[in-house]
Protein backbone atom coordinates (compact mmCIF):
# COMPACT_ATOMS: atom_id res chain seq x y z
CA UNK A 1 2.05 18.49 -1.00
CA UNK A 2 -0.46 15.55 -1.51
CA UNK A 3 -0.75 12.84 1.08
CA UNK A 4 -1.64 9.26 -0.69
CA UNK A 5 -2.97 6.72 2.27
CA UNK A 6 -4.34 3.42 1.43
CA UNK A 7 -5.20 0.78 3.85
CA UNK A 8 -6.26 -2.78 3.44
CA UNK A 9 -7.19 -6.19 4.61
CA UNK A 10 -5.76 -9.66 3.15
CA UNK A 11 -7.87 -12.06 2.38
CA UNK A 12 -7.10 -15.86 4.43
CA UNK A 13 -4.70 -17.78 2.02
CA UNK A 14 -5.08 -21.27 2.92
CA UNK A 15 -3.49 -20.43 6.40
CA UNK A 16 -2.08 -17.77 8.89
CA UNK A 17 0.98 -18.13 7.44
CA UNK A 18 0.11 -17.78 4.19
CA UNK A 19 -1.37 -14.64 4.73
CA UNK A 20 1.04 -13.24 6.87
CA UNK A 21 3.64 -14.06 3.92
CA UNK A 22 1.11 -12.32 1.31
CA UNK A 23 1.37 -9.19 4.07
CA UNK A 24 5.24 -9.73 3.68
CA UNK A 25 5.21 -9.82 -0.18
CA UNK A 26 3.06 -6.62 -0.66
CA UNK A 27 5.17 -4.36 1.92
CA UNK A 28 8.29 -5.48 0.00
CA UNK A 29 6.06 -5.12 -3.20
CA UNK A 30 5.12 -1.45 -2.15
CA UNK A 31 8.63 -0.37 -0.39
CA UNK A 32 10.06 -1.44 -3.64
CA UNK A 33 8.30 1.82 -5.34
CA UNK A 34 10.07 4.28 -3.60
CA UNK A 35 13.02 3.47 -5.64
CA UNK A 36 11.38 3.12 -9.11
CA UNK A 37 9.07 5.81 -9.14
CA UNK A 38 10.83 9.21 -8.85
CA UNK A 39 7.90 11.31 -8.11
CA UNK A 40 7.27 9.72 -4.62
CA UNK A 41 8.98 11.90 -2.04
CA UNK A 42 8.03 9.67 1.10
CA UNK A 43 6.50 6.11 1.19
CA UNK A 44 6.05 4.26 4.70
CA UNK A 45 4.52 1.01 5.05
CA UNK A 46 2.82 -0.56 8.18
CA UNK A 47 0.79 -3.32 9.86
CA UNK A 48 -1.36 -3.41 12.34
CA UNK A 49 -0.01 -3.35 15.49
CA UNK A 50 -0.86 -6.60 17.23
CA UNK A 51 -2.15 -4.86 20.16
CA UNK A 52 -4.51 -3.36 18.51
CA UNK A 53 -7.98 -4.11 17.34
CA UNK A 54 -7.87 -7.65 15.30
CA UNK A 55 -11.01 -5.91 12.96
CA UNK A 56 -8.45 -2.77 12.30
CA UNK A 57 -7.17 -3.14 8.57
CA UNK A 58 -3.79 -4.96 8.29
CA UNK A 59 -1.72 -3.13 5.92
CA UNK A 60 -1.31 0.66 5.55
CA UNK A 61 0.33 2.68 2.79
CA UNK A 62 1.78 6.09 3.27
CA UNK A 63 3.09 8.26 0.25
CA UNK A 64 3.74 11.48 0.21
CA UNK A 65 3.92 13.71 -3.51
CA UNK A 66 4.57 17.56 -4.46
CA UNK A 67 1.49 17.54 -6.52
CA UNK A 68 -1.52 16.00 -7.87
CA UNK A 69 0.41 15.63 -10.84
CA UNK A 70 2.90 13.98 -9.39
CA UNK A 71 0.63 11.32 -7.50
CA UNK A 72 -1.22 10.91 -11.46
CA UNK A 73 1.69 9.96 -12.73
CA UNK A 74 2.29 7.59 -10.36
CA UNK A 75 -1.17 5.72 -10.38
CA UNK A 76 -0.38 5.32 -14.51
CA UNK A 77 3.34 4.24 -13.45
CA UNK A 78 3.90 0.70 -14.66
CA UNK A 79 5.65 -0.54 -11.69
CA UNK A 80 2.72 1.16 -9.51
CA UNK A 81 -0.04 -1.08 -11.73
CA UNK A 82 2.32 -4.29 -11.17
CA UNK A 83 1.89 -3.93 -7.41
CA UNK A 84 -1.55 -2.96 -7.44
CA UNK A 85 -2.49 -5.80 -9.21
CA UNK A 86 -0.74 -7.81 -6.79
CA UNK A 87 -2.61 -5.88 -3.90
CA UNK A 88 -6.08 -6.69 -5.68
CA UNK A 89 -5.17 -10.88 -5.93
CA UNK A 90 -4.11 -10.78 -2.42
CA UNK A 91 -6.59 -8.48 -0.38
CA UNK A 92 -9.85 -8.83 0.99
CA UNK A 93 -11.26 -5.13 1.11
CA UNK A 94 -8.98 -1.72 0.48
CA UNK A 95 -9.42 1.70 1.35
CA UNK A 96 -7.81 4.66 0.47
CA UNK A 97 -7.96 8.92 0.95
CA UNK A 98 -5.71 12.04 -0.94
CA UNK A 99 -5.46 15.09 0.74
CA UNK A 100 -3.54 18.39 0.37
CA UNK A 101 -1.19 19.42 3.69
């Protein structure tokens, strides 16, 4: 099994609630995936908890796959490249690790 985590921070959109509706728009963006793209067997999305630290990144992304395969084809999935391009107009800074389990 491979373990797909990306985290990242939005960038201010004019206001706090713009950019807490951007934060809306890419977890629906990225829950959306789970039904489109049959190789992901688990996808969780999250936010920072707002008791946590305010310098923590905002937005986490969970997916879980049965193989690096699996997680290729999704990075070259077209629905995958439609949110990720959303992700890169709306965020500030992104990071991201794969790991076997």
């Amino acid at each position: 099994m491979v373990r797909h985590i990306v985290m990242w921070t939005i960038r201010d959109i004019g206001s706090p609630r713009g950019k807490l509706e951007a934060m809306a728009e890419l977890k629906s963006k990225l829950l959306g995936m789970k039904e489109q793209i049959r190789e992901i067997r688990a996808l969780d999305v999250h936010f920072n908890s707002i008791s946590a630290p305010q310098d923590n990144f905002e937005v986490i992304l969970e997916c879980e796959f049965a193989s690096w395969a699996d997680l290729d084809v999704y990075r070259k999935h077209p629905v995958h490249m439609e949110v990720a391009e959303y992700a890169r107009n709306v965020r500030q800074s992104r990071a991201a690790v794969d790991y076997e389990f």
